[in-house]
N, C-alpha and C. Protein backbone atom coordinates (compact mmCIF):
# COMPACT_ATOMS: atom_id res chain seq x y z
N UNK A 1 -11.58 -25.14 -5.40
CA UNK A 1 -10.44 -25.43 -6.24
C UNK A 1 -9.17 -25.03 -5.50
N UNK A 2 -8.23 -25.84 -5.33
CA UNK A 2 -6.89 -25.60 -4.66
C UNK A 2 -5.67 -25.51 -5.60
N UNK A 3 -4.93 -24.34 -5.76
CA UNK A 3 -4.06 -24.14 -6.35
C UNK A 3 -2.68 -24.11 -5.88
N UNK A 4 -1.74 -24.65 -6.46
CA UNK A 4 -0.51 -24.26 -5.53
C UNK A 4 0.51 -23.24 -5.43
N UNK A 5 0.97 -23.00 -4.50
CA UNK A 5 1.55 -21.61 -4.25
C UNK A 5 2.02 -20.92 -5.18
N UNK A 6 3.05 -22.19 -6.05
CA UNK A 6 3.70 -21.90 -6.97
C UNK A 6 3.06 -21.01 -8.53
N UNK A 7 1.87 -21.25 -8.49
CA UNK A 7 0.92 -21.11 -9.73
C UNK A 7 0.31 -20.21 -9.31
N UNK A 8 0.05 -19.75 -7.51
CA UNK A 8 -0.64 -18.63 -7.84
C UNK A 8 0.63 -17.55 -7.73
N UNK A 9 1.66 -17.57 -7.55
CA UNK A 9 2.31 -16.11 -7.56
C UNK A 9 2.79 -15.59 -9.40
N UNK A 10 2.06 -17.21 -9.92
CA UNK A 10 2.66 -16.34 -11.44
C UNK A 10 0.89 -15.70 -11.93
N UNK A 11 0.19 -15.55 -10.58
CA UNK A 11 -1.08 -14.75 -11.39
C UNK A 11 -0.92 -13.02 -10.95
N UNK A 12 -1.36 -12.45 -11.82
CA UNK A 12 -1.02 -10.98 -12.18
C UNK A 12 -1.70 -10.46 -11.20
N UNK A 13 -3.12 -10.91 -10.79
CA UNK A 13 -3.73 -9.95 -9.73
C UNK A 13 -3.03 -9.98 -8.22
N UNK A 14 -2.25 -11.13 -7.98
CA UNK A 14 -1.95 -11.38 -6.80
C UNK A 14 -0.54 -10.17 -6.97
N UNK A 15 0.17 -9.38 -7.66
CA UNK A 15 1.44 -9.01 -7.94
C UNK A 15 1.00 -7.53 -8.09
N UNK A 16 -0.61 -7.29 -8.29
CA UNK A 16 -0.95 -6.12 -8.71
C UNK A 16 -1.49 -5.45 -7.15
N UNK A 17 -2.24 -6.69 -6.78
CA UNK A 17 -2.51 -6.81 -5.16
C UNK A 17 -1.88 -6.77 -3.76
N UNK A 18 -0.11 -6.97 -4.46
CA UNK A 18 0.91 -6.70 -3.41
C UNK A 18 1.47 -5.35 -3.85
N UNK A 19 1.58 -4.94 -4.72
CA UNK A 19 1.91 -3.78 -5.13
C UNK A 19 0.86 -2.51 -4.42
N UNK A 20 -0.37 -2.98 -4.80
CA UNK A 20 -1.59 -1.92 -4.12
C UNK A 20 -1.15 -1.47 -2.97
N UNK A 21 -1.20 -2.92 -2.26
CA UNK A 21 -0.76 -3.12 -0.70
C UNK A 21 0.38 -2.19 -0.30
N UNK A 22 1.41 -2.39 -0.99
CA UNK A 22 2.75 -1.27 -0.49
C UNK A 22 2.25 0.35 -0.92
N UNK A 23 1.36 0.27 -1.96
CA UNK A 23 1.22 1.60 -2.28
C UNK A 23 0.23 2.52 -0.66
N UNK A 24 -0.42 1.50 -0.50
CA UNK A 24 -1.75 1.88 0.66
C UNK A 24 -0.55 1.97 2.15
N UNK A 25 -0.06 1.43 1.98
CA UNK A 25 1.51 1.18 3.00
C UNK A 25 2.09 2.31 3.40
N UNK A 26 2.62 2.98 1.94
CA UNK A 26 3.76 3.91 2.17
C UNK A 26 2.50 4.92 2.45
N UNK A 27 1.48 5.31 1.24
CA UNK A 27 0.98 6.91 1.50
C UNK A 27 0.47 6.57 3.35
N UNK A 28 -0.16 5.55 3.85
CA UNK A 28 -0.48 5.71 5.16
C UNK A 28 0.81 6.07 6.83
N UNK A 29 1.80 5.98 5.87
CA UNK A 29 2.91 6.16 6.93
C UNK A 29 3.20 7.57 6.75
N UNK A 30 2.87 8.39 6.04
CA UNK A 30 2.69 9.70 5.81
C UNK A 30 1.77 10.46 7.56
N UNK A 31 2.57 11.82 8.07
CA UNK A 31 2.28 12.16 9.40
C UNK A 31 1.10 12.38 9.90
N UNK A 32 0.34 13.14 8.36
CA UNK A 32 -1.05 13.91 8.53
C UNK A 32 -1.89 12.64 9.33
N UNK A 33 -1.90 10.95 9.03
CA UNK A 33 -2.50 10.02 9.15
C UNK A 33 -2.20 9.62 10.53
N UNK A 34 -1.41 10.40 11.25
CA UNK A 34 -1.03 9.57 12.86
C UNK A 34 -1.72 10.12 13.52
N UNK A 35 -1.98 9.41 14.63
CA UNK A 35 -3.05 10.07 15.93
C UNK A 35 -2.65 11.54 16.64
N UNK A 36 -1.22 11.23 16.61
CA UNK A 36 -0.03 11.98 17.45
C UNK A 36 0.06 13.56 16.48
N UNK A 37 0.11 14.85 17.18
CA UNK A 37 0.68 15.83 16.29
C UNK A 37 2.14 16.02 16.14
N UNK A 38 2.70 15.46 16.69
CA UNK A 38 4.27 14.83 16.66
C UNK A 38 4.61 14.04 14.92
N UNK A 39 3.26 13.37 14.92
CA UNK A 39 3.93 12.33 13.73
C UNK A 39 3.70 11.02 14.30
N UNK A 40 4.24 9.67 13.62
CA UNK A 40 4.38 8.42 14.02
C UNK A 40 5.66 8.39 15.37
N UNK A 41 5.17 7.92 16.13
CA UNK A 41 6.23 7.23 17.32
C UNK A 41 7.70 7.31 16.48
N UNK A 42 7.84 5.98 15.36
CA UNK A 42 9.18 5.59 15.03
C UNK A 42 9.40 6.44 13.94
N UNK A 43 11.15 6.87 14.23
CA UNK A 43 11.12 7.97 12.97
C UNK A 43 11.49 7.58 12.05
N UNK A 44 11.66 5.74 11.13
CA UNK A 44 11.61 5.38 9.98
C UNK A 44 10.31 5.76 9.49
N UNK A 45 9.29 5.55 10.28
CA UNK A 45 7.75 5.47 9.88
C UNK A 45 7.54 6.97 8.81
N UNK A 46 8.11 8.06 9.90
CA UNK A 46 7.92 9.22 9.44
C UNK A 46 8.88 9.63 8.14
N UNK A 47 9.92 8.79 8.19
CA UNK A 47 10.87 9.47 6.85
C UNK A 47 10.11 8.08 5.86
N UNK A 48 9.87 7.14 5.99
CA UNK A 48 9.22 6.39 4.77
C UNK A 48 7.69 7.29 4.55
N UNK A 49 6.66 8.15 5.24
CA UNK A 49 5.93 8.40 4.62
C UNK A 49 6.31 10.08 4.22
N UNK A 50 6.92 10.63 4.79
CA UNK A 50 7.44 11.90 3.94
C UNK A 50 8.54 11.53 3.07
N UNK A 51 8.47 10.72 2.68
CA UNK A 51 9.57 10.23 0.87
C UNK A 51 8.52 11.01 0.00
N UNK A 52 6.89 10.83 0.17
CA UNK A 52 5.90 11.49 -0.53
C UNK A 52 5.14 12.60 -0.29
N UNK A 53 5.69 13.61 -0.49
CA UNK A 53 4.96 14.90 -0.45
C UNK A 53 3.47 14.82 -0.18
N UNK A 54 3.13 15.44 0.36
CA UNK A 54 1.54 16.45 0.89
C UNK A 54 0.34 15.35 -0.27
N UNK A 55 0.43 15.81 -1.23
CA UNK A 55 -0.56 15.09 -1.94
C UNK A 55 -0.49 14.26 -2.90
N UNK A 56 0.68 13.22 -2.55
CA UNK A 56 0.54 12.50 -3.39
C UNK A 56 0.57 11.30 -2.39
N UNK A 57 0.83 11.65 -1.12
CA UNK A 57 0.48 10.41 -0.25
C UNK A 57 -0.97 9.55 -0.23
N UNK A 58 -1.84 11.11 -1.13
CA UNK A 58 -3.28 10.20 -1.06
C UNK A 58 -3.41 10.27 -2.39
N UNK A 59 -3.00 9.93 -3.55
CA UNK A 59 -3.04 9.54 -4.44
C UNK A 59 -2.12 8.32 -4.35
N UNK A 60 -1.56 7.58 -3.35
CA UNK A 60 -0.60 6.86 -3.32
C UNK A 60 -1.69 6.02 -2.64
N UNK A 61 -2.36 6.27 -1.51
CA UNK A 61 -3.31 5.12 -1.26
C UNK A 61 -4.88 5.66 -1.90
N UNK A 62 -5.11 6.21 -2.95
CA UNK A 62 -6.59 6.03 -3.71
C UNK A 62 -5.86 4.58 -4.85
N UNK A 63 -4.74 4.77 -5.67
CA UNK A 63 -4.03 3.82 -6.40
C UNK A 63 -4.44 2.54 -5.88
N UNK A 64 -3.46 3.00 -4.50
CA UNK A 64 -2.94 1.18 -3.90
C UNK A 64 -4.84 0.78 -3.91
N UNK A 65 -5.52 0.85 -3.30
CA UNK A 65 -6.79 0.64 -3.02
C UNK A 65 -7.46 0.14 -4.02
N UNK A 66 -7.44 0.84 -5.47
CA UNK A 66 -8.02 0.43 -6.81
C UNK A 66 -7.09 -0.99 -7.30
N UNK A 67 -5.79 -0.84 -6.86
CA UNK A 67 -4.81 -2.08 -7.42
C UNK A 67 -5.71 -3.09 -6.28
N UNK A 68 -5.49 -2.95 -4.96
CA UNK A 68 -6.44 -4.17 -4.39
C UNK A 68 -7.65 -4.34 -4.66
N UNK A 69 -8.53 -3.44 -5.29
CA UNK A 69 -9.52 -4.11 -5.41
C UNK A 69 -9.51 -5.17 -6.73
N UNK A 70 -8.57 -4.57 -7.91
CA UNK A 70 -8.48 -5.23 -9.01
C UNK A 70 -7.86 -6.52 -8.32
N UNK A 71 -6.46 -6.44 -8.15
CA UNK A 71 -6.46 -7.78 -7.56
C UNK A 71 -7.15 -8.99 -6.83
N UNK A 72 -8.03 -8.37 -6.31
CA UNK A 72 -9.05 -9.36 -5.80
C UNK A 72 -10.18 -9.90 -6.27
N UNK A 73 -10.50 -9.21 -7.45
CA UNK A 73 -11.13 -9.59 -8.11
C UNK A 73 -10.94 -10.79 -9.46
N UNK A 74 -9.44 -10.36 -9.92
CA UNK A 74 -8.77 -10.99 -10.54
C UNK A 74 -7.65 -11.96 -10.03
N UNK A 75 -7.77 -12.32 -8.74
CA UNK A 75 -7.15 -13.82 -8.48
C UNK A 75 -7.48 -14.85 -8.72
């Protein structure tokens, strides 16, 4: 079944599924997650994932993760 673009961005999972996505986004730009003990290379990387404190960066991607899975299920 082929739908068009237009019809799928008014479906909820796809909006719940981009949302996940930024949530899994930001907590992973958080420092603890870089290879480096420095932090990320670029220092937007590092001030977009310390916007979120210590533990809520991984409650920020357990969320995003449950929103993608719902979304994918519900597209």
């Amino acid at each position: 079944m082929t739908v068009r673009p237009a019809a799928a961005l008014r479906s909820r999972g796809v909006w719940v599924g981009f949302a996940g996505t930024v949530l899994v986004a930001w907590g992973s730009c958080h420092p603890e997650f870089s290879f480096s003990p420095d932090g990320w290379p670029a220092g937007w990387v590092n001030a977009v994932g310390l916007a979120a404190a210590m533990p809520w960066n991984r409650v920020l991607l357990v969320v995003g993760v449950v929103a993608l899975v719902w979304g994918w299920w519900h597209v």
